[in-house]
C-alpha atoms as a PDB file:
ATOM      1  CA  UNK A   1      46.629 -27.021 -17.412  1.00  0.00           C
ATOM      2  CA  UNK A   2      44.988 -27.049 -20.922  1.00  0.00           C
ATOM      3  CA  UNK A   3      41.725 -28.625 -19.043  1.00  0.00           C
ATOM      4  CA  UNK A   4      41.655 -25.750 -16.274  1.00  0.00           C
ATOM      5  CA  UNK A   5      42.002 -23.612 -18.775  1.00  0.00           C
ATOM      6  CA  UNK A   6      38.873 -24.678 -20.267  1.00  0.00           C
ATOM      7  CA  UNK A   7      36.783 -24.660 -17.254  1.00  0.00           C
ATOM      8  CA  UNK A   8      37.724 -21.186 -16.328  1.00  0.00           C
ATOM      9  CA  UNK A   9      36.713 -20.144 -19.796  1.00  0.00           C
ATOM     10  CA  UNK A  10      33.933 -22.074 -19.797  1.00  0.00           C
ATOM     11  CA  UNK A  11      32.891 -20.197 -16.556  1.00  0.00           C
ATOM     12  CA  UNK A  12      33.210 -16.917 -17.940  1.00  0.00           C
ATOM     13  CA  UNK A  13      31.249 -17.508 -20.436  1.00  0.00           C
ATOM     14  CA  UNK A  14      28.296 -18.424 -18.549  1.00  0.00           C
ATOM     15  CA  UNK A  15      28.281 -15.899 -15.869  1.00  0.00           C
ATOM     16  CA  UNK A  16      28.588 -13.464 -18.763  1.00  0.00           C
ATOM     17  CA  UNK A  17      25.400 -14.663 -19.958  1.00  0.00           C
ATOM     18  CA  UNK A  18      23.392 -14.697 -16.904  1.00  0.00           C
ATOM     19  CA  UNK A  19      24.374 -11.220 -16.712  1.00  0.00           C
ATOM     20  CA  UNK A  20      23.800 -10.379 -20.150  1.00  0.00           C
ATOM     21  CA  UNK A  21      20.090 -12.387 -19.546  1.00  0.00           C
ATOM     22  CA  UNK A  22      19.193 -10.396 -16.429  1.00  0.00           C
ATOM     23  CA  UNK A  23      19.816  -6.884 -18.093  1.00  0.00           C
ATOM     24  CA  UNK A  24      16.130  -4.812 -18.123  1.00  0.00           C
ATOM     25  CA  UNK A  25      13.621  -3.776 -15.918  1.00  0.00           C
ATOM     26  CA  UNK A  26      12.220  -6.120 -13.128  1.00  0.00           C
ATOM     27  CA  UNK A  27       9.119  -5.393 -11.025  1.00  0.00           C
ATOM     28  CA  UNK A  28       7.952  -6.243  -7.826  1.00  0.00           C
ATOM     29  CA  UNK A  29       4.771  -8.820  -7.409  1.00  0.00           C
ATOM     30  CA  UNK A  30       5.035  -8.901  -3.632  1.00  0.00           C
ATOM     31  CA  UNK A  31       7.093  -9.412  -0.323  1.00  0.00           C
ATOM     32  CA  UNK A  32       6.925 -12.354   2.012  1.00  0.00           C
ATOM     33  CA  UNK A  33       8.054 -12.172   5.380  1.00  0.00           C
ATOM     34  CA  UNK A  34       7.656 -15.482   6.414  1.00  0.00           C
ATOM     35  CA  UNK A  35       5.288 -15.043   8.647  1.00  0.00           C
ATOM     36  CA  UNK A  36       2.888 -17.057   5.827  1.00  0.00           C
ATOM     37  CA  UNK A  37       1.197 -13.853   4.698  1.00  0.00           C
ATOM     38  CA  UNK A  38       2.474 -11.992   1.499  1.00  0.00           C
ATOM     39  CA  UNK A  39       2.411  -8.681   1.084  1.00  0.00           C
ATOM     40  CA  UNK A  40       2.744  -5.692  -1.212  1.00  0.00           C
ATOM     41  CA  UNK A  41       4.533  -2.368   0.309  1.00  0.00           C
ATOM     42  CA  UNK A  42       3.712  -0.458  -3.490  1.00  0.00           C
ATOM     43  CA  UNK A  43       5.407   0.631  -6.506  1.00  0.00           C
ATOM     44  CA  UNK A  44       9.222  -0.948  -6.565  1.00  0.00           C
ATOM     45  CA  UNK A  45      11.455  -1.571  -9.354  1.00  0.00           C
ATOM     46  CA  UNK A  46      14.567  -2.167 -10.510  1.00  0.00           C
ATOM     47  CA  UNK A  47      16.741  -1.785 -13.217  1.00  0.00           C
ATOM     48  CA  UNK A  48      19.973  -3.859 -14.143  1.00  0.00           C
ATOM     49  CA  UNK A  49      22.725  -2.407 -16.246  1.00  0.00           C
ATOM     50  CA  UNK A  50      25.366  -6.020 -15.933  1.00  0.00           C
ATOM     51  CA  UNK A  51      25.907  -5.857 -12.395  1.00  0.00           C
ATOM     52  CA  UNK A  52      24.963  -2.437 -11.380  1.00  0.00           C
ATOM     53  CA  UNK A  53      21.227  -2.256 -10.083  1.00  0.00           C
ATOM     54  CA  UNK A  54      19.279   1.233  -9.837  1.00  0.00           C
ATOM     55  CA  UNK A  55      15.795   0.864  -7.158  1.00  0.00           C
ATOM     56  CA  UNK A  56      13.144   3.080  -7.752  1.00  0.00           C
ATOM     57  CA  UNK A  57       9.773   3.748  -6.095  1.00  0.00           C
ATOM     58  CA  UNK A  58       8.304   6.183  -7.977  1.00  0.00           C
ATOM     59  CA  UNK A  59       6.456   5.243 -11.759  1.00  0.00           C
ATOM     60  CA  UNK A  60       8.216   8.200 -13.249  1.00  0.00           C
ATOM     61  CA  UNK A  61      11.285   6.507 -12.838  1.00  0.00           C
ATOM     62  CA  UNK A  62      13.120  10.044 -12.516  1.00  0.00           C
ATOM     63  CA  UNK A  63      14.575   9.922  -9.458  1.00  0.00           C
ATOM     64  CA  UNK A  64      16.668   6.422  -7.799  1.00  0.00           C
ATOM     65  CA  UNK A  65      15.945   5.151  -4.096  1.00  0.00           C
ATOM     66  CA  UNK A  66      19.386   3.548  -4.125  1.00  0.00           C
ATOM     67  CA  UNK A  67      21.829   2.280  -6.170  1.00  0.00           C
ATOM     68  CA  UNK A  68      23.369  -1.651  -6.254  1.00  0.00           C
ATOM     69  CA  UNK A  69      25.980  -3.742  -6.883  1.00  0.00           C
ATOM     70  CA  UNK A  70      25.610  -7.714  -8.013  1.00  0.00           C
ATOM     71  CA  UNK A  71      28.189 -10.048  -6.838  1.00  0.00           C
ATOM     72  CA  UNK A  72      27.760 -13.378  -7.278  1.00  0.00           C
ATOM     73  CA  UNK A  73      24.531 -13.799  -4.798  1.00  0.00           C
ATOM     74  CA  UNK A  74      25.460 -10.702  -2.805  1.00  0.00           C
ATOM     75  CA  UNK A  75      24.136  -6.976  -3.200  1.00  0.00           C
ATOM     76  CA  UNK A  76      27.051  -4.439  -1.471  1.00  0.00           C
ATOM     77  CA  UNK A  77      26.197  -0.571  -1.602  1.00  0.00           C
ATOM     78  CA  UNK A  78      28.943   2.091  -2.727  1.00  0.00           C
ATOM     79  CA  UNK A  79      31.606   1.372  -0.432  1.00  0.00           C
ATOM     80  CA  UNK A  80      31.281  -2.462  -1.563  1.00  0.00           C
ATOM     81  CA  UNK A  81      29.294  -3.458   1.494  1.00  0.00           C
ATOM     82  CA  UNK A  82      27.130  -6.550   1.398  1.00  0.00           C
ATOM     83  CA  UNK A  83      23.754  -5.477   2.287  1.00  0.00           C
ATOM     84  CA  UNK A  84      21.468  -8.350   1.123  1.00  0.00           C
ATOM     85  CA  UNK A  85      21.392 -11.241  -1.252  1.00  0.00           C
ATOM     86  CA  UNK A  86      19.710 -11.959  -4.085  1.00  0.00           C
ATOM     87  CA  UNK A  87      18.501 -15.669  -5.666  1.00  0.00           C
ATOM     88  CA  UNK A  88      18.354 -16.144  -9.857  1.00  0.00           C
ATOM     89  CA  UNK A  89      15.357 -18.569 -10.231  1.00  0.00           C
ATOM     90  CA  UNK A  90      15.259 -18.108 -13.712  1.00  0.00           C
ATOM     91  CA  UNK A  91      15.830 -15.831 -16.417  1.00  0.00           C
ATOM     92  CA  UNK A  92      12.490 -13.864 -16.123  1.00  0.00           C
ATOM     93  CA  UNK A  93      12.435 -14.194 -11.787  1.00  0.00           C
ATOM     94  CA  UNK A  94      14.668 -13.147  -9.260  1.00  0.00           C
ATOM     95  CA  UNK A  95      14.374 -13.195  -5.512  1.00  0.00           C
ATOM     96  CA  UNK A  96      15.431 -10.152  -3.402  1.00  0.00           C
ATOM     97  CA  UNK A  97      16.432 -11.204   0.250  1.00  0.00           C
ATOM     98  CA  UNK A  98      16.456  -8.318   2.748  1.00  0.00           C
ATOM     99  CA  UNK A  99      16.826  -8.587   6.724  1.00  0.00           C
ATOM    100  CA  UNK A 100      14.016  -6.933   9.007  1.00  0.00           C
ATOM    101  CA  UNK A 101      11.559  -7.269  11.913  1.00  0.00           C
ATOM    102  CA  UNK A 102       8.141  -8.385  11.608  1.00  0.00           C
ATOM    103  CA  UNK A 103       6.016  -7.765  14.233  1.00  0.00           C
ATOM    104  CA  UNK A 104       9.364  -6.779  16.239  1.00  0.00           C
ATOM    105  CA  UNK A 105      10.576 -10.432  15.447  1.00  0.00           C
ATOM    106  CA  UNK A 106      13.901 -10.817  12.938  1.00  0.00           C
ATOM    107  CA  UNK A 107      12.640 -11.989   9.759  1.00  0.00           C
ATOM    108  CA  UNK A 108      14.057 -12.240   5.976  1.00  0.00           C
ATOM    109  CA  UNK A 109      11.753 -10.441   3.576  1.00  0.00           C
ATOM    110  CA  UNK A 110      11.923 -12.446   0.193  1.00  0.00           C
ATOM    111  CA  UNK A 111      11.268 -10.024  -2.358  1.00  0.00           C
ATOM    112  CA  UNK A 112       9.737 -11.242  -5.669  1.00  0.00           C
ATOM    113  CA  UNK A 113      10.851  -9.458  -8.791  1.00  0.00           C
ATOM    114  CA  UNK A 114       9.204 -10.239 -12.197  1.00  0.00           C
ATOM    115  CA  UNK A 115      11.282  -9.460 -15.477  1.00  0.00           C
ATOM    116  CA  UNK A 116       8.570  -6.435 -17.319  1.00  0.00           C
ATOM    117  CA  UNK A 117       7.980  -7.461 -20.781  1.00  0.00           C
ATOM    118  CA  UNK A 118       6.465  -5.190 -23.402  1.00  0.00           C
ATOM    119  CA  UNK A 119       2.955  -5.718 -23.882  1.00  0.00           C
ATOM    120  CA  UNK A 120       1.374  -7.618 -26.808  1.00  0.00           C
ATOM    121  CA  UNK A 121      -0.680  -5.631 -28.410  1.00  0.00           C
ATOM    122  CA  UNK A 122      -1.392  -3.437 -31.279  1.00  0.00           C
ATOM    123  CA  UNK A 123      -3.558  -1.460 -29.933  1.00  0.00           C
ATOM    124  CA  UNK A 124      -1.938   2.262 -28.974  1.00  0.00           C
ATOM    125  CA  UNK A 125      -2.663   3.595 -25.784  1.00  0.00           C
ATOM    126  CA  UNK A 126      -5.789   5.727 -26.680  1.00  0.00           C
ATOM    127  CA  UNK A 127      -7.661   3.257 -28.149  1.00  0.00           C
ATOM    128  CA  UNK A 128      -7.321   1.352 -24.759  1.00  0.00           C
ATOM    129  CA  UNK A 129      -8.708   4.071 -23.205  1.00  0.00           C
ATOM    130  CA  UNK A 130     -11.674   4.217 -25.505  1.00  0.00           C
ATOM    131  CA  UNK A 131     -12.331   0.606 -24.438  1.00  0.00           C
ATOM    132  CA  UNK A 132     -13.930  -0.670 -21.387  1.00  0.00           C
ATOM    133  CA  UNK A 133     -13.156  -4.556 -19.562  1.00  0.00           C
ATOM    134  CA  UNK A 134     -15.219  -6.170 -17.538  1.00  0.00           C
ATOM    135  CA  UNK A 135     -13.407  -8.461 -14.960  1.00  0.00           C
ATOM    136  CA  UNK A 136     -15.312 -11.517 -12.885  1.00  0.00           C
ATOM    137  CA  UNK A 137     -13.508 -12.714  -9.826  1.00  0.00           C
ATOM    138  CA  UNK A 138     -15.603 -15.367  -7.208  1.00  0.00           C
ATOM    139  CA  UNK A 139     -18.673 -14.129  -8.887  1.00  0.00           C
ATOM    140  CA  UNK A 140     -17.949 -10.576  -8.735  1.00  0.00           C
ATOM    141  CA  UNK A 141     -17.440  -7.873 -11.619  1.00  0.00           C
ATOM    142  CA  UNK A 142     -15.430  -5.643 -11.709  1.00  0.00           C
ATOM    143  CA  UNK A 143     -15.359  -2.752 -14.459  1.00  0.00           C
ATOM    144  CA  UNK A 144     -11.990  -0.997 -16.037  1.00  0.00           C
ATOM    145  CA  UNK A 145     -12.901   1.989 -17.508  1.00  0.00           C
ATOM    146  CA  UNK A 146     -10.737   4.310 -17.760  1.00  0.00           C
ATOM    147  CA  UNK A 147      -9.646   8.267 -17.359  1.00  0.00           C
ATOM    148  CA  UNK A 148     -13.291   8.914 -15.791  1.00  0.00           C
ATOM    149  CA  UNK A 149     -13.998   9.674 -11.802  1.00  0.00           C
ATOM    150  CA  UNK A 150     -15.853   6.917 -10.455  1.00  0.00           C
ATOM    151  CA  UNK A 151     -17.371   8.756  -7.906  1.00  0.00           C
ATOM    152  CA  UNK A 152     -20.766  10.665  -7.809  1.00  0.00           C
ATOM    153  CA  UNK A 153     -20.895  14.281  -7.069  1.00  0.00           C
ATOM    154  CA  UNK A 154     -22.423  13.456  -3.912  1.00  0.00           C
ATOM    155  CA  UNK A 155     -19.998  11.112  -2.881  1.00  0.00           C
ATOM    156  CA  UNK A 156     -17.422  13.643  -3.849  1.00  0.00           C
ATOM    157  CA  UNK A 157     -19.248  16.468  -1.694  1.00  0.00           C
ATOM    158  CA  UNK A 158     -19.921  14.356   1.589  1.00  0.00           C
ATOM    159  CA  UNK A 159     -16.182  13.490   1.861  1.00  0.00           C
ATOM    160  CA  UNK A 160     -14.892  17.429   0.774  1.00  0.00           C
ATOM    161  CA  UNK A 161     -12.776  16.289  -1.998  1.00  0.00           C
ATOM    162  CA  UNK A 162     -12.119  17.374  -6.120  1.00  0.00           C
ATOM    163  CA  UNK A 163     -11.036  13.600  -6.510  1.00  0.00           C
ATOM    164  CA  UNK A 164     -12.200   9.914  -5.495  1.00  0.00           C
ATOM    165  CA  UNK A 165     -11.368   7.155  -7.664  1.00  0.00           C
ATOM    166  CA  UNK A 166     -10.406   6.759 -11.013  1.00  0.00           C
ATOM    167  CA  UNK A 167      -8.019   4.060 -13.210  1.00  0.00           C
ATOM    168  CA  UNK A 168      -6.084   5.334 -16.170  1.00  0.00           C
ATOM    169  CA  UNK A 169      -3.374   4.011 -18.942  1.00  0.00           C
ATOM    170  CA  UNK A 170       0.070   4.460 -18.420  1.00  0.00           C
ATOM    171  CA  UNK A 171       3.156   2.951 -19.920  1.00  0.00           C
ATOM    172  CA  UNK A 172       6.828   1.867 -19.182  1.00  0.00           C
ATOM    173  CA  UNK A 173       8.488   1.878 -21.747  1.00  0.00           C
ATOM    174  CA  UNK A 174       6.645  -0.831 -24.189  1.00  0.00           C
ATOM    175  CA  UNK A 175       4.629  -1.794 -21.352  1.00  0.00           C
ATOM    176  CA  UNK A 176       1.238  -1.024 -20.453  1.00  0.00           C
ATOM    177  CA  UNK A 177      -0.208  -0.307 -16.816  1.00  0.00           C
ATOM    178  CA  UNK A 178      -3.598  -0.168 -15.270  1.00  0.00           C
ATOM    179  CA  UNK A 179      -2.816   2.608 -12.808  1.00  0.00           C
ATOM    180  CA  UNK A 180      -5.469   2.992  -9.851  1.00  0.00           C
ATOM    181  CA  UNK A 181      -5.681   6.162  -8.209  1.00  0.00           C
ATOM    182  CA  UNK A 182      -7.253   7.816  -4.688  1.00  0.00           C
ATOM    183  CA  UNK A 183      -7.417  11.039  -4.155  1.00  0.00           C
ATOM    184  CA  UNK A 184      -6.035  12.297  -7.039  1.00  0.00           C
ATOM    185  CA  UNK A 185      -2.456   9.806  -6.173  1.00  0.00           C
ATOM    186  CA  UNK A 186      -1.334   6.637  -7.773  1.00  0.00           C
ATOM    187  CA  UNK A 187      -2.010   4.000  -5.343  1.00  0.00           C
ATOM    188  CA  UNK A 188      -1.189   0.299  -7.020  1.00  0.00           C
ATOM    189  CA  UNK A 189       0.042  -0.184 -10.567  1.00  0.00           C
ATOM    190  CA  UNK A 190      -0.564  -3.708 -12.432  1.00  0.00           C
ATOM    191  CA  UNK A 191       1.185  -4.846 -15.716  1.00  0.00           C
ATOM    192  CA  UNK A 192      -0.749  -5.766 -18.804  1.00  0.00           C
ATOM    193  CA  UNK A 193       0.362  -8.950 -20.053  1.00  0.00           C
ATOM    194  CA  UNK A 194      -1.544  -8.318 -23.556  1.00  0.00           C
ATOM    195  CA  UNK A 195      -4.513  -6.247 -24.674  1.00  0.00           C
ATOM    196  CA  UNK A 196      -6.846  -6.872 -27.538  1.00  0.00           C
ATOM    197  CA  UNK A 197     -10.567  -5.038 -28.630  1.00  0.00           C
ATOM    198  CA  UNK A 198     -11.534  -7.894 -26.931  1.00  0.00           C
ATOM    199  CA  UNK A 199      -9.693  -8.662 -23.689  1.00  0.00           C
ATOM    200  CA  UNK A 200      -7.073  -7.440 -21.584  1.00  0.00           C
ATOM    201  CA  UNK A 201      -5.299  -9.900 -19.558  1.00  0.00           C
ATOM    202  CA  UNK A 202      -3.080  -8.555 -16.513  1.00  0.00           C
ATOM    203  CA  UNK A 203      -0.124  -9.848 -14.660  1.00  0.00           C
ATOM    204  CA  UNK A 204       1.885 -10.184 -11.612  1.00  0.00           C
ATOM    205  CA  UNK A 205      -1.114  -9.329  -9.253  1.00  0.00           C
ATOM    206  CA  UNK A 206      -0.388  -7.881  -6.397  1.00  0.00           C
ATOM    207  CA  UNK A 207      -0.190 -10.614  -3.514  1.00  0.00           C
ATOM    208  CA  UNK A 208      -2.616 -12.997  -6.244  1.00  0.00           C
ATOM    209  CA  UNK A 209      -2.268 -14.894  -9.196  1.00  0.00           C
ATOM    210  CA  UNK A 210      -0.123 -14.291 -12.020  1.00  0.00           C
ATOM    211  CA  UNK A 211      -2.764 -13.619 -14.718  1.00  0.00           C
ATOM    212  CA  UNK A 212      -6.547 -12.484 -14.544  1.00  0.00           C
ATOM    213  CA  UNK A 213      -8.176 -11.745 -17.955  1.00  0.00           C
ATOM    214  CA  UNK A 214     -10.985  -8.850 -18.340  1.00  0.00           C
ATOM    215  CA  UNK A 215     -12.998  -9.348 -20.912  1.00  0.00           C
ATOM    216  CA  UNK A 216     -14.268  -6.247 -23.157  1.00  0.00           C
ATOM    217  CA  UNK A 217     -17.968  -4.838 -22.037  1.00  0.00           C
ATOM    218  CA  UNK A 218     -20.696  -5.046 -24.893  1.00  0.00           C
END
């Protein structure tokens, strides 16, 4: 009796902890459907208060998609429904696991979730702004500057539009974004990792690697 005792304490304990560990924001990196193609659907994160989970799809983070409930490898909805499951692969990376169709075939779409951590830095946003990155991927540069239209007027004026492209700062709490934007909307949002006066390195790409580094432009 003593020894059961134990074990079920013992249990407690832990599963207290994982959901003490898994409290905080998570984002999304990108979806796989199994179909051996990842994807990445937009802006999607969620927040875990113990075992409660609020979805949102909007950066402002003012209004909730839907609204969770953990249990033990199962998500149920407000009338304690399971609707999909979810996988802990560690502390800082969970898997959501949602049934669909792709390409009107059943599939599971495994969902990767990142835990967001606050940026190193200490740096405040507009000095970031101030700065510009230069990024090289398979030979090819990229530039982050930021808050200025990278259009020309003529581009601008052949297409009938006030806005074309432009990447700005913006900020999660104590995490920094590099924000891309179209048409005067926010169209992808990456995590930065850490940001100095002389590099910024990004994470969780979108459907890529985990990290890219841009280094600051002479």
């Amino acid at each position: 009796m003593k020894k059961t005792t134990i074990v079920i304490l013992l249990t407690m304990i832990s599963n207290s902890a994982i959901g003490q560990n898994l409290n905080g924001k998570w984002i999304l990196k990108d979806v796989d459907s199994g179909i051996g193609k990842k994807g990445y659907p937009g802006f999607q994160l969620m927040e875990i208060k113990n075992d409660t989970v609020d979805i949102y799809t909007d950066f402002s983070l003012t209004e909730k998609a839907t609204t969770l409930k953990m249990d033990n490898g199962d998500f149920l909805n407000n009338n304690n429904e399971k609707t999909s499951k979810y996988e802990i692969v560690n502390e800082n990376h969970l898997k959501w696991f949602i049934n669909g169709k792709s390409n009107d075939k059943d599939a599971v779409f495994e969902c990767d979730f990142y835990r967001l951590e606050p940026t190193i830095t200490t740096l405040k946003k507009e000095d970031i702004e101030k700065m510009t990155f230069v990024l090289t991927e398979n030979g090819r540069e990229s530039e982050f500057e930021f808050n200025k239209e990278l259009w020309d007027k003529e581009r601008l004026e052949l297409f009938k539009i006030k806005e074309g492209e432009k990447k700005m700062i913006e900020k999660i709490d104590l995490t920094f974004f590099v924000s891309m934007y179209f048409k005067g909307k926010r169209n992808g949002t990456i995590p930065i990792k850490e940001v100095t006066s002389e590099f910024l390195k990004l994470c969780l790409i979108p459907t890529g690697p985990t990290e890219m580094i841009a280094y600051r432009k002479e």
